[in-house]
C-alpha atoms as a PDB file:
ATOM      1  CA  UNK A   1      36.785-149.818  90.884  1.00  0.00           C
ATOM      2  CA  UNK A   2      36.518-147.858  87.766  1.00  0.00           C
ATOM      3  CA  UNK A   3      38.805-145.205  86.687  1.00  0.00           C
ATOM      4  CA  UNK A   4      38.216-141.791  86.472  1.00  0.00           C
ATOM      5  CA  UNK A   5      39.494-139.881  82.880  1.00  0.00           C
ATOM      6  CA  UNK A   6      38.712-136.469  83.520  1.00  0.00           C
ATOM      7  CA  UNK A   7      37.351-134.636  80.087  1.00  0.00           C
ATOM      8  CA  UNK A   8      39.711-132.865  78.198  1.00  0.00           C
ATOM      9  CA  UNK A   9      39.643-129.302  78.469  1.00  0.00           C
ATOM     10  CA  UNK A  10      38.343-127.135  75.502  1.00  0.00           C
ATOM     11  CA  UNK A  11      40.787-124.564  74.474  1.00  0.00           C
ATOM     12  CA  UNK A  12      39.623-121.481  73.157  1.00  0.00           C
ATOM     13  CA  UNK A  13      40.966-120.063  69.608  1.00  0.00           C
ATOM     14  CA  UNK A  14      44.231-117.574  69.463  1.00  0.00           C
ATOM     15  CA  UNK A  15      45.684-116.971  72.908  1.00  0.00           C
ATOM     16  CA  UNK A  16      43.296-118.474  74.818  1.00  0.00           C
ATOM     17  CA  UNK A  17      41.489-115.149  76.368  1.00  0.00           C
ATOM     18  CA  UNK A  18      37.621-115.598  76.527  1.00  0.00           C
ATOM     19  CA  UNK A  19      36.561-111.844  76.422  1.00  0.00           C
ATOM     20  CA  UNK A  20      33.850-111.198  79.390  1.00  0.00           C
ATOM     21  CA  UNK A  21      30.001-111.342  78.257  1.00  0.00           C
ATOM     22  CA  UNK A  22      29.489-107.546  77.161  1.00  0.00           C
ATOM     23  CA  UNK A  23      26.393-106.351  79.244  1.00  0.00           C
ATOM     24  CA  UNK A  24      22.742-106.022  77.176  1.00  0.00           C
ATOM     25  CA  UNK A  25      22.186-102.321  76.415  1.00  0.00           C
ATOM     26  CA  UNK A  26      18.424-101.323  76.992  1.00  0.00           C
ATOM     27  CA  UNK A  27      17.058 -98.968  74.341  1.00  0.00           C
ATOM     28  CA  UNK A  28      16.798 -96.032  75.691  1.00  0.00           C
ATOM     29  CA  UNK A  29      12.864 -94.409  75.848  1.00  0.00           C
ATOM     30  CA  UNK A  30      13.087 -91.417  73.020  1.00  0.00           C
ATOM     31  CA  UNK A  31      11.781 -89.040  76.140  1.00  0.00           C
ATOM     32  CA  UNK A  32      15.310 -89.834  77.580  1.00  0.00           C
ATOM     33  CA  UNK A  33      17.428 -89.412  74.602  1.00  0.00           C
ATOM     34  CA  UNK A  34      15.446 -85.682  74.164  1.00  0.00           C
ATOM     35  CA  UNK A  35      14.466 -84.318  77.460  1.00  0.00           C
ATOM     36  CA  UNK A  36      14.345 -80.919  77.043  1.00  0.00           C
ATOM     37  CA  UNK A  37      12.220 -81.439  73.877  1.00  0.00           C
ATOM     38  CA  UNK A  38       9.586 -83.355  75.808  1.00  0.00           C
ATOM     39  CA  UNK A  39       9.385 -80.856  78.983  1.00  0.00           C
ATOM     40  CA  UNK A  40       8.857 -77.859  76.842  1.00  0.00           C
ATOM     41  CA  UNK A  41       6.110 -79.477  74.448  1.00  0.00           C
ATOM     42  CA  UNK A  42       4.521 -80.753  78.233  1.00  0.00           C
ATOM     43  CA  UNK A  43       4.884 -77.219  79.428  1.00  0.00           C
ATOM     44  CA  UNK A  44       3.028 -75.502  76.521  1.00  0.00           C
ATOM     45  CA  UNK A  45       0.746 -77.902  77.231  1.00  0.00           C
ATOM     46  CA  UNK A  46       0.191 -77.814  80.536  1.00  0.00           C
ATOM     47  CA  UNK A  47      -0.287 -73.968  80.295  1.00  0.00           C
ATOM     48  CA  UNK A  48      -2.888 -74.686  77.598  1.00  0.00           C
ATOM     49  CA  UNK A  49      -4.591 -76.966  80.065  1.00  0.00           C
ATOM     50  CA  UNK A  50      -4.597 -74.671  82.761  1.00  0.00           C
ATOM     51  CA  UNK A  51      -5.845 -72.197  80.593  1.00  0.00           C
ATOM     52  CA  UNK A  52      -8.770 -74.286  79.909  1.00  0.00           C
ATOM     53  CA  UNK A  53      -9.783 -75.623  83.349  1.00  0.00           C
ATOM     54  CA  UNK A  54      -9.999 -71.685  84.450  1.00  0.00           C
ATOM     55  CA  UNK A  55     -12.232 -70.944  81.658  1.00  0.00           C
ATOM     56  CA  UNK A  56     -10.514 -69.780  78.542  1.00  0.00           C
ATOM     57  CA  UNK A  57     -11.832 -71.395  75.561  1.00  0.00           C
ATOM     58  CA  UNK A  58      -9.923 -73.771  73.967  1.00  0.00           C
ATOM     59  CA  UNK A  59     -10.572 -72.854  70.530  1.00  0.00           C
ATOM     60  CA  UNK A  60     -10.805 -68.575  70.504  1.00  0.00           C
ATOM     61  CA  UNK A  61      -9.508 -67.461  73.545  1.00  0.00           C
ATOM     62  CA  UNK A  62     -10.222 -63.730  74.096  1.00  0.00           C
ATOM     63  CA  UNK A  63      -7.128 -61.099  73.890  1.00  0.00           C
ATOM     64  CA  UNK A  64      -8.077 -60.053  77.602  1.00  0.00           C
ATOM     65  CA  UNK A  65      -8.235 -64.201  78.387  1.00  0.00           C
ATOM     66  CA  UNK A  66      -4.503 -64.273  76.627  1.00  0.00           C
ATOM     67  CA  UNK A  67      -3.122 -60.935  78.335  1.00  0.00           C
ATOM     68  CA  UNK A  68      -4.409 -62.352  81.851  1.00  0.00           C
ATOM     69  CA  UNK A  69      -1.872 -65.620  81.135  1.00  0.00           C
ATOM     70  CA  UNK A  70       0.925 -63.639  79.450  1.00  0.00           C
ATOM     71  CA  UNK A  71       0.112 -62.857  76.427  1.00  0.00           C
ATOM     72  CA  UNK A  72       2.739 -60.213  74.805  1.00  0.00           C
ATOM     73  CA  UNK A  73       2.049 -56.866  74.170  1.00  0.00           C
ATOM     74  CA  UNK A  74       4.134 -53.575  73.371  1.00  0.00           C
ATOM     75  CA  UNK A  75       1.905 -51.186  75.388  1.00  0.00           C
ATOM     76  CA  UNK A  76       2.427 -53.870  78.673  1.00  0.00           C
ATOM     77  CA  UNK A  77       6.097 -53.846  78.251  1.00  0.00           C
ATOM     78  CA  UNK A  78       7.329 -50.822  77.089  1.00  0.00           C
ATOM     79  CA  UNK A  79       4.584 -48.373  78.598  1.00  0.00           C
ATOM     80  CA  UNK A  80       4.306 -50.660  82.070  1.00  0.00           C
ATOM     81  CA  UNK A  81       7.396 -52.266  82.160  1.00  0.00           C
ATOM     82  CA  UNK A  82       5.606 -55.814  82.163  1.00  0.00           C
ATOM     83  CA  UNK A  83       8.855 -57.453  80.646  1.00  0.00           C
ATOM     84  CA  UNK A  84       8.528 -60.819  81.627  1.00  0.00           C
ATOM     85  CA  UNK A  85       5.883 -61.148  79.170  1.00  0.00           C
ATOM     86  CA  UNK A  86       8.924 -61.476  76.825  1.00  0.00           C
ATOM     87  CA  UNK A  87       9.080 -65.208  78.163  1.00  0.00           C
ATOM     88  CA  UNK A  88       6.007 -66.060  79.125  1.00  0.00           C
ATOM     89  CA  UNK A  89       4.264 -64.769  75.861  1.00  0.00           C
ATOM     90  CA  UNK A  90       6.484 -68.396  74.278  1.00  0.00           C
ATOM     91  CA  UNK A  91       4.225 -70.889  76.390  1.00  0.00           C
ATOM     92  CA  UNK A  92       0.633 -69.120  75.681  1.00  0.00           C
ATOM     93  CA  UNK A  93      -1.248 -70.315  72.905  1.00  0.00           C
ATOM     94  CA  UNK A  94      -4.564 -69.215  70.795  1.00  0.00           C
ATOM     95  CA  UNK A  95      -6.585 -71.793  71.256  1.00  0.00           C
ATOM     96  CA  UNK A  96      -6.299 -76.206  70.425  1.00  0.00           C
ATOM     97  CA  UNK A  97      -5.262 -75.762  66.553  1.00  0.00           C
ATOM     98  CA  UNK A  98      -2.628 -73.538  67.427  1.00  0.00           C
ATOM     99  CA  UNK A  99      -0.970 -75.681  70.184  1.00  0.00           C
ATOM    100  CA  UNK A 100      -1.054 -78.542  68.291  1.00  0.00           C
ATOM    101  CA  UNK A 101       0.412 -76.949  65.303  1.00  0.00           C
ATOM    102  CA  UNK A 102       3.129 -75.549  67.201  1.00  0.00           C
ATOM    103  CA  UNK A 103       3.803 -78.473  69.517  1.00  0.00           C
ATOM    104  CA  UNK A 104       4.003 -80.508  66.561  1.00  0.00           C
ATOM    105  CA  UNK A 105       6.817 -78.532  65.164  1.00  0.00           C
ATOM    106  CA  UNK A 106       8.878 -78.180  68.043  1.00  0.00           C
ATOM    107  CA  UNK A 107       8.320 -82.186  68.516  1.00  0.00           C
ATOM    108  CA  UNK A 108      10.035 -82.819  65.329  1.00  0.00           C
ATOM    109  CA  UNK A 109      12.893 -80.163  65.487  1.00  0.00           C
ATOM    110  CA  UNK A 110      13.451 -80.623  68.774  1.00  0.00           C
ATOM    111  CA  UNK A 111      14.015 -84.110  68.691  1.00  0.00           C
ATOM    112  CA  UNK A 112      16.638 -83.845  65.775  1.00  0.00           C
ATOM    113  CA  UNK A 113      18.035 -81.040  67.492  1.00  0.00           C
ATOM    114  CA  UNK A 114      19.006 -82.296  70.785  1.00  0.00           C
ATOM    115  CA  UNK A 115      21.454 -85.130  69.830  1.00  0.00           C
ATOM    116  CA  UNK A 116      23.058 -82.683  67.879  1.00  0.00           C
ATOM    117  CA  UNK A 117      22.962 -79.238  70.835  1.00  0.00           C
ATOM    118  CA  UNK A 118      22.218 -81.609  73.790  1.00  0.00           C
ATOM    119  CA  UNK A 119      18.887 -80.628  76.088  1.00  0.00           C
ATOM    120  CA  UNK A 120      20.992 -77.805  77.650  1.00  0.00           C
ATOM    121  CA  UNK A 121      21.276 -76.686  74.122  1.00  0.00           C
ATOM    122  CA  UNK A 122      17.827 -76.509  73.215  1.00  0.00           C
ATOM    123  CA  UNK A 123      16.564 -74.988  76.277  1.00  0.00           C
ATOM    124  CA  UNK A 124      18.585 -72.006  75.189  1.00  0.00           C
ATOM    125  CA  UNK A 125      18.092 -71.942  72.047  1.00  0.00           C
ATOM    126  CA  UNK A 126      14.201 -71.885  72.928  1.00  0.00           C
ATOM    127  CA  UNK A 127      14.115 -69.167  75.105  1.00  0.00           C
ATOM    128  CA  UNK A 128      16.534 -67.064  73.691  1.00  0.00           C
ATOM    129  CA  UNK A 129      15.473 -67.210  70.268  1.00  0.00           C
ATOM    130  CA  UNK A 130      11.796 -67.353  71.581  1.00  0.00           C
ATOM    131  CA  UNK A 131      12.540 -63.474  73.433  1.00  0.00           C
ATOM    132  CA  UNK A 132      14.523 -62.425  70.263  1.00  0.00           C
ATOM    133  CA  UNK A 133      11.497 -62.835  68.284  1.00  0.00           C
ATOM    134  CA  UNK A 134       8.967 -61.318  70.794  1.00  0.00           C
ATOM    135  CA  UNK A 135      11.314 -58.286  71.635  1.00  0.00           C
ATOM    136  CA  UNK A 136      11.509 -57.816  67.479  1.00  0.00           C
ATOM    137  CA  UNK A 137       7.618 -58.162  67.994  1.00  0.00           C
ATOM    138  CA  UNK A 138       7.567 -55.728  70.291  1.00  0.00           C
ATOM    139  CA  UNK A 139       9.419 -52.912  68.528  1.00  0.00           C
ATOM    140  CA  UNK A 140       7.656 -52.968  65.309  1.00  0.00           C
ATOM    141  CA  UNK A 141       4.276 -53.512  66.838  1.00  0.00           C
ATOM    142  CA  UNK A 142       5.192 -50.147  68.946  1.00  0.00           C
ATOM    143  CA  UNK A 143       6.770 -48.080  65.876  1.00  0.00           C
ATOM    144  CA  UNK A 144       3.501 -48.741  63.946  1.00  0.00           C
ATOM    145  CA  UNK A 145       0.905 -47.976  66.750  1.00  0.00           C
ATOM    146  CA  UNK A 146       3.113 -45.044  67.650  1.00  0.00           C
ATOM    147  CA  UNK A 147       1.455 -42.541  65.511  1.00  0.00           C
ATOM    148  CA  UNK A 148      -1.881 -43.646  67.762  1.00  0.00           C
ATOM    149  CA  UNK A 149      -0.259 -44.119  70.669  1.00  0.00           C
ATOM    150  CA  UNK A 150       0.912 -39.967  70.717  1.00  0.00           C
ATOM    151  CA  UNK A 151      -2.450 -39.196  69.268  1.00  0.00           C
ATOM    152  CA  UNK A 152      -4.709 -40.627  71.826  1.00  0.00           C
ATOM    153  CA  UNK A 153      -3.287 -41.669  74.734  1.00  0.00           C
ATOM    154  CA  UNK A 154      -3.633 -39.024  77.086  1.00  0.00           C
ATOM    155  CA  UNK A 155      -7.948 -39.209  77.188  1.00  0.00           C
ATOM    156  CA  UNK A 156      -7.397 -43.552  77.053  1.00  0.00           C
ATOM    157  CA  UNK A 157      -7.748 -45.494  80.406  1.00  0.00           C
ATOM    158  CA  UNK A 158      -4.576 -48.673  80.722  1.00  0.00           C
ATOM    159  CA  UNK A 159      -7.178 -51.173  79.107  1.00  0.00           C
ATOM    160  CA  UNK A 160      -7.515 -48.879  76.266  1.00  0.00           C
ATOM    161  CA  UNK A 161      -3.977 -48.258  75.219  1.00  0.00           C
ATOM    162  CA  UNK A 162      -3.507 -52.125  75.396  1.00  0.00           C
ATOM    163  CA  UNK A 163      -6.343 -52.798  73.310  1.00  0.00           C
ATOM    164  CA  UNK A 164      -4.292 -50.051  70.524  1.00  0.00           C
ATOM    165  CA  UNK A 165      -1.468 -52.638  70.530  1.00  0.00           C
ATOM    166  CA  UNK A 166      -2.274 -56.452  69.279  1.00  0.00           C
ATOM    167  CA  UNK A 167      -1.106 -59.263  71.670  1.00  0.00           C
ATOM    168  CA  UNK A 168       0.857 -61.719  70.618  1.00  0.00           C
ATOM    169  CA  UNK A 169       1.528 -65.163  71.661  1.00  0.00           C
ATOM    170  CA  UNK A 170       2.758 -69.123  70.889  1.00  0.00           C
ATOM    171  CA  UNK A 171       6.077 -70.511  70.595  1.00  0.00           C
ATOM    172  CA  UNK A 172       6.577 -70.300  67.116  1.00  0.00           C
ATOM    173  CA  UNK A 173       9.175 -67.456  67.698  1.00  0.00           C
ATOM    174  CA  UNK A 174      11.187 -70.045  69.735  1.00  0.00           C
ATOM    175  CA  UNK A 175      10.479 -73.020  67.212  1.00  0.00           C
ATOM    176  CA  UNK A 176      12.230 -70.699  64.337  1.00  0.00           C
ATOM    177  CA  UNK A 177      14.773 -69.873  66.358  1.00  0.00           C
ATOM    178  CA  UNK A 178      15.555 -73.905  66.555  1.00  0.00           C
ATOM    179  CA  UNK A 179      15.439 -73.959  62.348  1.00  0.00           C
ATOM    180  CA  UNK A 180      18.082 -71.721  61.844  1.00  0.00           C
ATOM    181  CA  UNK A 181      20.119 -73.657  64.704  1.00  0.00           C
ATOM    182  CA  UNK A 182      19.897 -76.607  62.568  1.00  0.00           C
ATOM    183  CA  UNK A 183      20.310 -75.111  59.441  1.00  0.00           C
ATOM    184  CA  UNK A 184      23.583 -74.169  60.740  1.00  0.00           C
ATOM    185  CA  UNK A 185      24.420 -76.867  62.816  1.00  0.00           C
ATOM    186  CA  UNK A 186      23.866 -79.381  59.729  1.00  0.00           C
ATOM    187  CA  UNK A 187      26.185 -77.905  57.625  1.00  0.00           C
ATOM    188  CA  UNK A 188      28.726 -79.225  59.778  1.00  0.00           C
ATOM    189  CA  UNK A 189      31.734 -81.367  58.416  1.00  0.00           C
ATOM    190  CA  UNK A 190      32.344 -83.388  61.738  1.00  0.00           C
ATOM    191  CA  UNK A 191      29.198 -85.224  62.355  1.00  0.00           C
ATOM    192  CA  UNK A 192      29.088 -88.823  62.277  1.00  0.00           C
ATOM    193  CA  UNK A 193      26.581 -89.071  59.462  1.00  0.00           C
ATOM    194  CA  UNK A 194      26.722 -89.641  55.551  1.00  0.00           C
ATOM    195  CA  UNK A 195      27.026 -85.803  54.021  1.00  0.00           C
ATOM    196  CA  UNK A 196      24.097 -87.333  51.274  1.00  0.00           C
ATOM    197  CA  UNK A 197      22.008 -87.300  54.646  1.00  0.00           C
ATOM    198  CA  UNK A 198      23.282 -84.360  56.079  1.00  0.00           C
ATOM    199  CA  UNK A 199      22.209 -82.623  52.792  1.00  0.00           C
ATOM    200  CA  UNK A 200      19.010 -83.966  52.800  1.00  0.00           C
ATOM    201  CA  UNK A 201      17.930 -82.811  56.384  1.00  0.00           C
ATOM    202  CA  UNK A 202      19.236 -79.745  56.088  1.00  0.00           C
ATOM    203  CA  UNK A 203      17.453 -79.311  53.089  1.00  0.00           C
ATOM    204  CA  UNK A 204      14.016 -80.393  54.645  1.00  0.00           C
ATOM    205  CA  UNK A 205      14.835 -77.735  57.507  1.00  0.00           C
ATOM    206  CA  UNK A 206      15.721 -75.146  54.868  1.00  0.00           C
ATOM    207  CA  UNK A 207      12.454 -75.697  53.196  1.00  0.00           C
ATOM    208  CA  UNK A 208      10.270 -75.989  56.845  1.00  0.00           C
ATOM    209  CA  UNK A 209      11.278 -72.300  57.639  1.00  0.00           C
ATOM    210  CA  UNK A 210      10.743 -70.480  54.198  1.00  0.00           C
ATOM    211  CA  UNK A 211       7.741 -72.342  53.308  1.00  0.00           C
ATOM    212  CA  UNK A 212       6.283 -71.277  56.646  1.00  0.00           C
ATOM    213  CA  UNK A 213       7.972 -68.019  56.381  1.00  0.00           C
ATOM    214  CA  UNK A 214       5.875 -66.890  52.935  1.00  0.00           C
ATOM    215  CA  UNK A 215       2.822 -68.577  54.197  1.00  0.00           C
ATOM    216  CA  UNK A 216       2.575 -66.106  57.325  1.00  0.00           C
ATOM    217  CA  UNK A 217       3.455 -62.992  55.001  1.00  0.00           C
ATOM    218  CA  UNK A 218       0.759 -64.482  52.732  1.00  0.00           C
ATOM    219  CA  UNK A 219      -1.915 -64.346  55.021  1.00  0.00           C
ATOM    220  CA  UNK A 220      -0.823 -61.344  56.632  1.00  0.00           C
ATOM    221  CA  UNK A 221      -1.079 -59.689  53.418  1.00  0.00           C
ATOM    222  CA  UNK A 222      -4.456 -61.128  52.604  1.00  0.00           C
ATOM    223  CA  UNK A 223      -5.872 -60.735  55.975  1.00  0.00           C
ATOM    224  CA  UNK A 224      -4.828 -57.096  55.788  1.00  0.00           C
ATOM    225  CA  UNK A 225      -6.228 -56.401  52.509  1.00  0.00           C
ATOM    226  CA  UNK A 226      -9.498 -58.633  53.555  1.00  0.00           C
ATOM    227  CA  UNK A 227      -9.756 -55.973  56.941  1.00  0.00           C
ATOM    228  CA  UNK A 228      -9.461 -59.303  58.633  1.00  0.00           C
ATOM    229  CA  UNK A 229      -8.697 -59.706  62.081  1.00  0.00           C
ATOM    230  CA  UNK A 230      -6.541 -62.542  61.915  1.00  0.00           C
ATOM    231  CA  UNK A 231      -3.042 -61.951  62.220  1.00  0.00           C
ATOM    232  CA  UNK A 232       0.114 -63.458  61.808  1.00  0.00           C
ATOM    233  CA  UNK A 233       3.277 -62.449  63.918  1.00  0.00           C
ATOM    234  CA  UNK A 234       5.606 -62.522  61.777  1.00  0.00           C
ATOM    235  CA  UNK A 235       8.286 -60.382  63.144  1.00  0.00           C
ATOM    236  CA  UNK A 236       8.252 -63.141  65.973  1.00  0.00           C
ATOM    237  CA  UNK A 237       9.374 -66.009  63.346  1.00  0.00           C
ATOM    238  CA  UNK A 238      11.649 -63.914  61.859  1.00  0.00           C
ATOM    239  CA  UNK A 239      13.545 -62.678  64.700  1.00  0.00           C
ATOM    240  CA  UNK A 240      13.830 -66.270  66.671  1.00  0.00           C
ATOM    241  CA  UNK A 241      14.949 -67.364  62.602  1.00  0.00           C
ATOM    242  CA  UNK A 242      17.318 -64.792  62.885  1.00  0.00           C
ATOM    243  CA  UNK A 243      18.772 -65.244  66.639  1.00  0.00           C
ATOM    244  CA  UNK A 244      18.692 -68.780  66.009  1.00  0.00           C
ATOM    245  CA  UNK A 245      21.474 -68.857  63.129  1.00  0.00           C
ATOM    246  CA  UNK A 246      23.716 -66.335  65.312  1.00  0.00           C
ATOM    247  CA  UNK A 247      23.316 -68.781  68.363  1.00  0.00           C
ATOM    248  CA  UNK A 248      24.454 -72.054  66.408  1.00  0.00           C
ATOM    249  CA  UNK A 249      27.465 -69.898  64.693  1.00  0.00           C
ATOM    250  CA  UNK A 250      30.290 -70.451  67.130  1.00  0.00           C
ATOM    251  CA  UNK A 251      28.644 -74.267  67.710  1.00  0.00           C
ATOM    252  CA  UNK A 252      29.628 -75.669  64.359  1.00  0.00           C
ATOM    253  CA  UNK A 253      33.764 -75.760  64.717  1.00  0.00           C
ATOM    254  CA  UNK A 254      33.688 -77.824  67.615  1.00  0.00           C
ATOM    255  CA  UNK A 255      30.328 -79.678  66.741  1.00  0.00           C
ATOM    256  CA  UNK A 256      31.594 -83.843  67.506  1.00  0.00           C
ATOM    257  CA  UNK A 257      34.680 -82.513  69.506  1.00  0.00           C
ATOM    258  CA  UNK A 258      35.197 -83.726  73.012  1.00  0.00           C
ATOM    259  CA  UNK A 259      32.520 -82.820  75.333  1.00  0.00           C
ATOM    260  CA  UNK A 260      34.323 -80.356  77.099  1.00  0.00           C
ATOM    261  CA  UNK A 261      35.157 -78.146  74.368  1.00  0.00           C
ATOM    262  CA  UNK A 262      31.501 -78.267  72.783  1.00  0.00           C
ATOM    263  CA  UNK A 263      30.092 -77.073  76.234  1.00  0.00           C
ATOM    264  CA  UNK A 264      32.525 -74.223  76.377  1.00  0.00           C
ATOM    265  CA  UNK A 265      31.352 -72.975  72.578  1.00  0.00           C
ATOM    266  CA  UNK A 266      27.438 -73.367  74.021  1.00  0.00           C
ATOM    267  CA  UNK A 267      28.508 -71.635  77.389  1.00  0.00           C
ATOM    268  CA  UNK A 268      29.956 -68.511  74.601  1.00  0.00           C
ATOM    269  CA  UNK A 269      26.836 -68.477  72.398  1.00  0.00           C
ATOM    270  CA  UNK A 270      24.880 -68.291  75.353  1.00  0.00           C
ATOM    271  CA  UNK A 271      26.401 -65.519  76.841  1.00  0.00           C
ATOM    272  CA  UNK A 272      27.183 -63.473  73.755  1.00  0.00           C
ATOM    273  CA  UNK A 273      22.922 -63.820  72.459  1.00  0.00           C
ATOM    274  CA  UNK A 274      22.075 -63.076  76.070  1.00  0.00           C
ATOM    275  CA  UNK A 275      24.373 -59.702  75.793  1.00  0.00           C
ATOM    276  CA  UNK A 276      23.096 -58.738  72.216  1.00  0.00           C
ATOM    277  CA  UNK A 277      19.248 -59.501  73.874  1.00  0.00           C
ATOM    278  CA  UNK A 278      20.213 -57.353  77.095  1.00  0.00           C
ATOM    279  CA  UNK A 279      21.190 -54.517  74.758  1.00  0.00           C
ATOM    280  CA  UNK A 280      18.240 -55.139  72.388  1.00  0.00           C
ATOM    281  CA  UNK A 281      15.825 -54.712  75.733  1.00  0.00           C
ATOM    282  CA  UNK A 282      18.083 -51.493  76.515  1.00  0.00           C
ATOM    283  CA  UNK A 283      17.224 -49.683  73.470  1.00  0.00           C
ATOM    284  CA  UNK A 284      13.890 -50.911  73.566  1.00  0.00           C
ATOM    285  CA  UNK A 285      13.371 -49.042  76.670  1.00  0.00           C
ATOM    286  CA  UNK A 286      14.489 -46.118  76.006  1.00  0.00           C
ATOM    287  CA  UNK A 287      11.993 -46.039  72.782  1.00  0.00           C
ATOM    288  CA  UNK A 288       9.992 -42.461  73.310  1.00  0.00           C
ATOM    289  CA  UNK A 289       6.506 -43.028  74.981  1.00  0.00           C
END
């Protein structure tokens, strides 16, 4: 019979511990690592769509057509109290080229945003900086009309006064309002990336806002001295601009700190551009009529 030499055994380097085989990550799909960005662009467009399959044209949509979806306007909300057209004005687009203009935007911010706010975060920041811009809307588009407004309305019918005030719609308001979030946010010392980067998207988002920002005033201007009707809300973009850097202020000291603590600062700026909105709506309504 043959003897049996059993093979030596191979020891492993240092003190002999073979770590356990670390399990293969999956990439994550990019509409899981930005949710939030990906419902609201599928929103808008599912309004749009809607819009469409009930007869609106897709590419000049009348006002009526716009006011029947939620259009804004300062007559419906301050003379009729039709204030949730505050929100709902933020998912209503005029017509295919603006959509895909807008969506396009929000795609792009949005996605840089979210790691940085998380989708909680951008919701927010949408809607509250998307109502900041269309209550701002509101209140000049009323103090300008006003004069009219006292003038005429008493021999108008309620389609008549509306038609005095221009409606306004699209979620530009709300896709400012997530610039000036990440202008702020990216001037942050604490986040994990290379400040030559940092710079250089912040920079990019600096330039995205005031580029767009002189173009509107531009053909505002133009259009006005053309006796155009095309028209430009700019009050929109510059409120959500403006209610957008407020909301990312008390964000950036705890911007890469534990979880827990960067969810408290979001729960504050919530709260506290809510408030200042609430108040904002307040004095809005007590505006003379």
């Amino acid at each position: 019979m043959g003897s049996y030499r059993p093979e030596p055994e191979i020891q492993p380097p240092g003190n002999g511990y073979i770590p356990p085989p670390q399990p293969v990550r999956r990439p994550r799909p990019s509409w899981a690592a930005a949710p939030a960005t990906y419902i609201l662009v599928g929103v808008n467009c599912a309004v749009f769509l809607a819009m469409v399959a009930h007869g609106v044209s897709a590419g000049s949509p009348t006002t009526d057509q716009l006011m029947h979806y939620g259009a804004d306007n300062a007559g419906a909300v301050l003379q009729y109290g039709e204030w949730w057209r505050i929100v709902t004005a933020m998912f209503v687009h005029v017509g295919i080229v603006h959509l895909a203009t807008n969506m396009w935007c929000l795609w792009n911010l949005g996605l840089l945003a979210e790691p940085l706010m998380g989708s909680a975060g951008v919701m927010a920041v949408y809607i509250l900086t998307g109502a900041a811009g269309n209550l701002l809307s509101t209140l000049v588009n009323w103090l300008l009309t006003y004069p009219d407004w006292v003038k005429y309305h008493d021999s108008m019918t309620s389609n008549q006064i509306l038609s005095l005030f221009p409606a306004g719609a699209g979620a530009s308001g709300a896709v400012f309002g997530i610039a000036g979030a990440l202008i702020v946010l990216l001037k942050s010392q604490r986040l994990p990336v290379p400040p030559q980067e940092l710079r250089k998207l912040r920079k990019s988002v600096i330039y995205f806002a005031a580029i767009n920002l002189v173009i509107g005033f531009t053909i505002s201007f133009g259009a006005a001295a053309a006796h155009s009707g095309l028209r430009i809300d700019n009050m929109a973009h510059l409120g959500g601009f403006t209610c957008g850097l407020i909301f990312a202020a008390p964000l950036v000291p705890r911007l890469g700190s534990p979880r827990n603590l960067f969810l408290r600062r979001l729960r504050i700026a919530t709260v506290i551009v809510t408030g200042l909105l609430v108040l904002f709506g307040f004095y809005l309504a007590q505006l003379p009529k």
